[in-house]
Protein backbone atom coordinates (compact mmCIF):
# COMPACT_ATOMS: atom_id res chain seq x y z
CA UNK A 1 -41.92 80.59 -62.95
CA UNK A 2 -39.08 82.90 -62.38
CA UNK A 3 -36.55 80.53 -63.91
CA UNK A 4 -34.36 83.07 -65.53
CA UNK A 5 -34.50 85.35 -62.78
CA UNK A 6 -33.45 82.86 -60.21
CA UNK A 7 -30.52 82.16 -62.63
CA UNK A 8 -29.58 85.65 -62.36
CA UNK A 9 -30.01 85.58 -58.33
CA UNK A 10 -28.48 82.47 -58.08
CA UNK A 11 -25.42 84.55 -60.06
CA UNK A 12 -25.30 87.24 -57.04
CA UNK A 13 -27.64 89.76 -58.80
CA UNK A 14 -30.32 91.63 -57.09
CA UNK A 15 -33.52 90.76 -58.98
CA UNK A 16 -36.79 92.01 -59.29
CA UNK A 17 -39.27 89.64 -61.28
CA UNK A 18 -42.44 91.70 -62.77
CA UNK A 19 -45.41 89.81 -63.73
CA UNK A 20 -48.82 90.57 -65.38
CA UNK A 21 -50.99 87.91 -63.10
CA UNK A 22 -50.78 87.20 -59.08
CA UNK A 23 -49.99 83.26 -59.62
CA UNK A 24 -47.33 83.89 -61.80
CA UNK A 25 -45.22 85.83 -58.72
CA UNK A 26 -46.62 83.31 -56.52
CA UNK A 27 -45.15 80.81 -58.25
CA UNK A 28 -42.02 82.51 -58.85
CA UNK A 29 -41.74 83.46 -55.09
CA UNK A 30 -42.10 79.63 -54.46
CA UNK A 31 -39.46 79.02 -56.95
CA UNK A 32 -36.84 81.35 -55.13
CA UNK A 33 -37.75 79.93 -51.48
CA UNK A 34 -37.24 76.17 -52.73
CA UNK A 35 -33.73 77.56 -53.90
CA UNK A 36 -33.24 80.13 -50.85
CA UNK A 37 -32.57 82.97 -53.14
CA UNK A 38 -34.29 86.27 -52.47
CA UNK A 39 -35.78 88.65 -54.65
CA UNK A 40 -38.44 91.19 -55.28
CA UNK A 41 -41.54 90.90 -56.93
CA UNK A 42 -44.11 93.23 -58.59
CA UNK A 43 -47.47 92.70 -60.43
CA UNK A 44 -47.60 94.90 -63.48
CA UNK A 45 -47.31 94.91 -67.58
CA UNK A 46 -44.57 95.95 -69.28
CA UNK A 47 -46.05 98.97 -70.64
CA UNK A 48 -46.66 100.67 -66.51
CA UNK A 49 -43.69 99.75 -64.47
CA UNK A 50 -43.98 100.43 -61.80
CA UNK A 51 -40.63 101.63 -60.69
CA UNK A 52 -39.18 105.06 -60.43
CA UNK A 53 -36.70 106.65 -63.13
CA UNK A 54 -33.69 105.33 -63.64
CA UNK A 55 -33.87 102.41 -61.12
CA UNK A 56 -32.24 99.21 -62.75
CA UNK A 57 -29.03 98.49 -64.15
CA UNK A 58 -30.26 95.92 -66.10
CA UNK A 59 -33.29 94.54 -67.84
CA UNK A 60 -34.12 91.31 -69.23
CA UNK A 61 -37.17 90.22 -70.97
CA UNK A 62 -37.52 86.94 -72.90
CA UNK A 63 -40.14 86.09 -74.69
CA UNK A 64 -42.80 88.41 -73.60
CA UNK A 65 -43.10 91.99 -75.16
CA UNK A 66 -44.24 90.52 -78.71
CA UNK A 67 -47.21 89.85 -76.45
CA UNK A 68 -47.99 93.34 -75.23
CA UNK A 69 -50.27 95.46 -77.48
CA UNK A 70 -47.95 98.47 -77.25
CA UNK A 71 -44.04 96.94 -77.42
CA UNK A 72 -43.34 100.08 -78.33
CA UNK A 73 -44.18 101.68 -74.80
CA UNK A 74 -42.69 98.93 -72.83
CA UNK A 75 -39.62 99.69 -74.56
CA UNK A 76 -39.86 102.70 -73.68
CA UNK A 77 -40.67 101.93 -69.70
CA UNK A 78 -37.42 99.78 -70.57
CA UNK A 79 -35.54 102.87 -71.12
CA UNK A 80 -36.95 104.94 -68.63
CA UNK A 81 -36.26 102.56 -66.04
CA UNK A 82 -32.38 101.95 -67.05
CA UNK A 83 -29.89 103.94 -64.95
CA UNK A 84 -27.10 105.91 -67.76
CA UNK A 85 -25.19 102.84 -69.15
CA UNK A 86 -27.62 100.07 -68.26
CA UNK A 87 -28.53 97.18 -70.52
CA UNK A 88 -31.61 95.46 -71.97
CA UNK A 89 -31.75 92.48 -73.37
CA UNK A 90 -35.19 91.50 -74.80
CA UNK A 91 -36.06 88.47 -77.38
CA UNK A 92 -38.68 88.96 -79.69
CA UNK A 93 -40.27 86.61 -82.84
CA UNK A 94 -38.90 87.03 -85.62
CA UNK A 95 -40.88 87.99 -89.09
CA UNK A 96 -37.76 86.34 -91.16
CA UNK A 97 -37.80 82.78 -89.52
CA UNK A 98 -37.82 79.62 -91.17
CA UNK A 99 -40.34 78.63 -88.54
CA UNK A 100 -43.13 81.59 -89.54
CA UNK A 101 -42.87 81.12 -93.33
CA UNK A 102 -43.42 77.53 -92.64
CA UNK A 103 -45.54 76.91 -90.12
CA UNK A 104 -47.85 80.60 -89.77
CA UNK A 105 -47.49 80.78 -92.98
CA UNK A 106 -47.48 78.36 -95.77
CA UNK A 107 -48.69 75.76 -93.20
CA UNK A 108 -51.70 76.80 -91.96
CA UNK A 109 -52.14 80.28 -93.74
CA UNK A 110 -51.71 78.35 -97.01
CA UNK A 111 -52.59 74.94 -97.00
CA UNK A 112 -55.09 74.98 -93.67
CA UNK A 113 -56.60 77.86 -95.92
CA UNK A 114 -56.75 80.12 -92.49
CA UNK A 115 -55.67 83.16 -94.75
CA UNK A 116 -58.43 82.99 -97.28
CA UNK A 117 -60.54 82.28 -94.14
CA UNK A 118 -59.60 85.94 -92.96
CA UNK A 119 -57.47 85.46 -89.98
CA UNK A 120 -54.49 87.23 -90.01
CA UNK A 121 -50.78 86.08 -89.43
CA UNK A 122 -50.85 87.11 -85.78
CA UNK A 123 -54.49 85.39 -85.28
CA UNK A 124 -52.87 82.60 -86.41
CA UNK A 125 -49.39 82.70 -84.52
CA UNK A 126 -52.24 82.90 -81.70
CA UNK A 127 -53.75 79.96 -82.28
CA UNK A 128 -50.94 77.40 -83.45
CA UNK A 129 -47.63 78.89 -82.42
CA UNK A 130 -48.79 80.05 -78.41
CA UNK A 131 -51.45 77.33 -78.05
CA UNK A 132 -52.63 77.14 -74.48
CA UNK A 133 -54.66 74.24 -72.56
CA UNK A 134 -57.40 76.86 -71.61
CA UNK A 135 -57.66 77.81 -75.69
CA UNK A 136 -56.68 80.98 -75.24
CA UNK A 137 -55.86 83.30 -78.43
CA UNK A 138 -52.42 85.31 -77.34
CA UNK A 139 -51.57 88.35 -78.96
CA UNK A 140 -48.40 87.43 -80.62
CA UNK A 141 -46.63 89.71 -82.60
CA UNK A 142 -43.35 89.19 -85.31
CA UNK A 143 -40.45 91.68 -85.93
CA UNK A 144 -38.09 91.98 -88.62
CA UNK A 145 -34.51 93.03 -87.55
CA UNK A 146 -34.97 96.31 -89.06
CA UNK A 147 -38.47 97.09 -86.65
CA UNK A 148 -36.72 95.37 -83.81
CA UNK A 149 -33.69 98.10 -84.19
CA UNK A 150 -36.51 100.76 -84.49
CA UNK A 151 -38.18 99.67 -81.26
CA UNK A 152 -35.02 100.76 -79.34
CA UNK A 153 -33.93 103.78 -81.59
CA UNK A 154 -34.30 106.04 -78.34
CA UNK A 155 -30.99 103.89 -77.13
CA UNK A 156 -27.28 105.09 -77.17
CA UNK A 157 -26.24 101.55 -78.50
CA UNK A 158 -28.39 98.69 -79.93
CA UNK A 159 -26.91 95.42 -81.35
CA UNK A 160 -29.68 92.99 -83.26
CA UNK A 161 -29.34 89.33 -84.12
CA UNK A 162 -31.01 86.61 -84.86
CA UNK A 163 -30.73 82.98 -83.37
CA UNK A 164 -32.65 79.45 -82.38
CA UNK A 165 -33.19 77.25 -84.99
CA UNK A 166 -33.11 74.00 -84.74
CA UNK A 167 -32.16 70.30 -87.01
CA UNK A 168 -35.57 69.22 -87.10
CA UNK A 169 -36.86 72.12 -88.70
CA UNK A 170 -34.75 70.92 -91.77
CA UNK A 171 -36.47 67.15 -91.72
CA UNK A 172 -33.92 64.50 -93.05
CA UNK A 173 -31.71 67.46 -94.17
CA UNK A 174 -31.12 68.46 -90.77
CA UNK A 175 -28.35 65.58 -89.79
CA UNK A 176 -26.59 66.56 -93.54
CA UNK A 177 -26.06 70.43 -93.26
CA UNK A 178 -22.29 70.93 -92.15
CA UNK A 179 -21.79 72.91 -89.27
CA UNK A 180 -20.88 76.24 -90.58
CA UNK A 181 -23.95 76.37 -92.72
CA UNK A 182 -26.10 75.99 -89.93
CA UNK A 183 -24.65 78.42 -88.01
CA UNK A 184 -24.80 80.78 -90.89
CA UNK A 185 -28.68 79.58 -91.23
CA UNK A 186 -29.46 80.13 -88.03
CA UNK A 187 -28.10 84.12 -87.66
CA UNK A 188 -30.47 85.15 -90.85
CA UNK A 189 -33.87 82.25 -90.55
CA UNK A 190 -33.53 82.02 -86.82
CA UNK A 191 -36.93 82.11 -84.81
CA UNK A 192 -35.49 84.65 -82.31
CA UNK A 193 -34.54 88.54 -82.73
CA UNK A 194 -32.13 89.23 -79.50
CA UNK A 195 -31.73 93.00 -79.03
CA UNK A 196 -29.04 93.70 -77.24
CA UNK A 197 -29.09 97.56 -76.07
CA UNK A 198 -27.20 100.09 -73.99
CA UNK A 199 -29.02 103.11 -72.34
């Protein structure tokens, strides 16, 4: 829907919102007209833009490359795209989260037995973690912080961490961990890798 991107219009940037399917930039050209904010739009994957060399100051991608077959060469269309000095900032799954061990995991790997039934981790992220009303499967990939930091080797200056976990996820221990443990909890079994990187 655009909802970042009109966050970053709405902040005085020039945006440009790329998009795999044509309703998805339809919607997100609706979005921006109910707000009057203008922007560009593009349908593409990640792994073609289809921009020239060095065209962007920034890019920002949340949630979406872990679902591209080769991350690797959208990062790299990341790069290529990035004037000298520009930033990326791109969230990814993380492989060390309380949330996979639990849930892809021990919760339905284990004890839903969809391991021993052959499926693998990511068939199973697919089906439970990204469920969809049409019952699609998504690709959905995990990274640790190491592979993450390997993704963007090709950049001058990359800066990992890991964030977005939540009370719940602890059950009735949730309302009893102080503060500063959580915090501390949250930067190592945190759902979400944020790579932070300079071209």
């Amino acid at each position: 829907m655009g909802t970042d991107l009109l966050q970053f219009a709405r902040g005085g940037a020039e945006v440009t919102g790329v998009d795999l399917t044509p309703r998805s930039i339809q919607i997100s050209r609706q979005h921006f007209a109910v707000y009057g904010e203008r922007g560009d739009f593009a349908i593409s994957d990640a792994e073609h833009l289809p921009f020239a060399d060095e065209s962007f100051h920034a890019v920002y991608s949340n949630g979406v490359l872990h679902h591209t077959p080769d991350t690797a060469g959208a990062v790299r269309e990341i790069h290529r795209v990035l004037k000298p000095g520009g930033r990326a900032r791109v969230m990814l799954y993380h492989r060390g989260s309380l949330g996979y061990w639990a849930q892809v995991i021990i919760r339905y790997g284990i004890l839903k037995a969809e391991l021993l039934r052959g499926n693998s981790p990511a068939d199973i992220m697919g089906k439970y973690a990204e469920f969809n009303e049409g019952g699609g499967n998504p690709l959905v990939k995990v990274y640790s912080r190491r592979e993450a930091r390997k993704l963007f080797s090709m950049f001058g200056e990359v800066k990992v961490q890991v964030e977005q976990l939540t009370r719940p996820e602890f059950y009735f221990l949730g309302r009893v961990i102080p503060k500063s443990i959580f915090k501390r909890l949250e930067q190592s079994i945190g759902w979400n890798v944020i790579v932070s990187a300079r071209k």
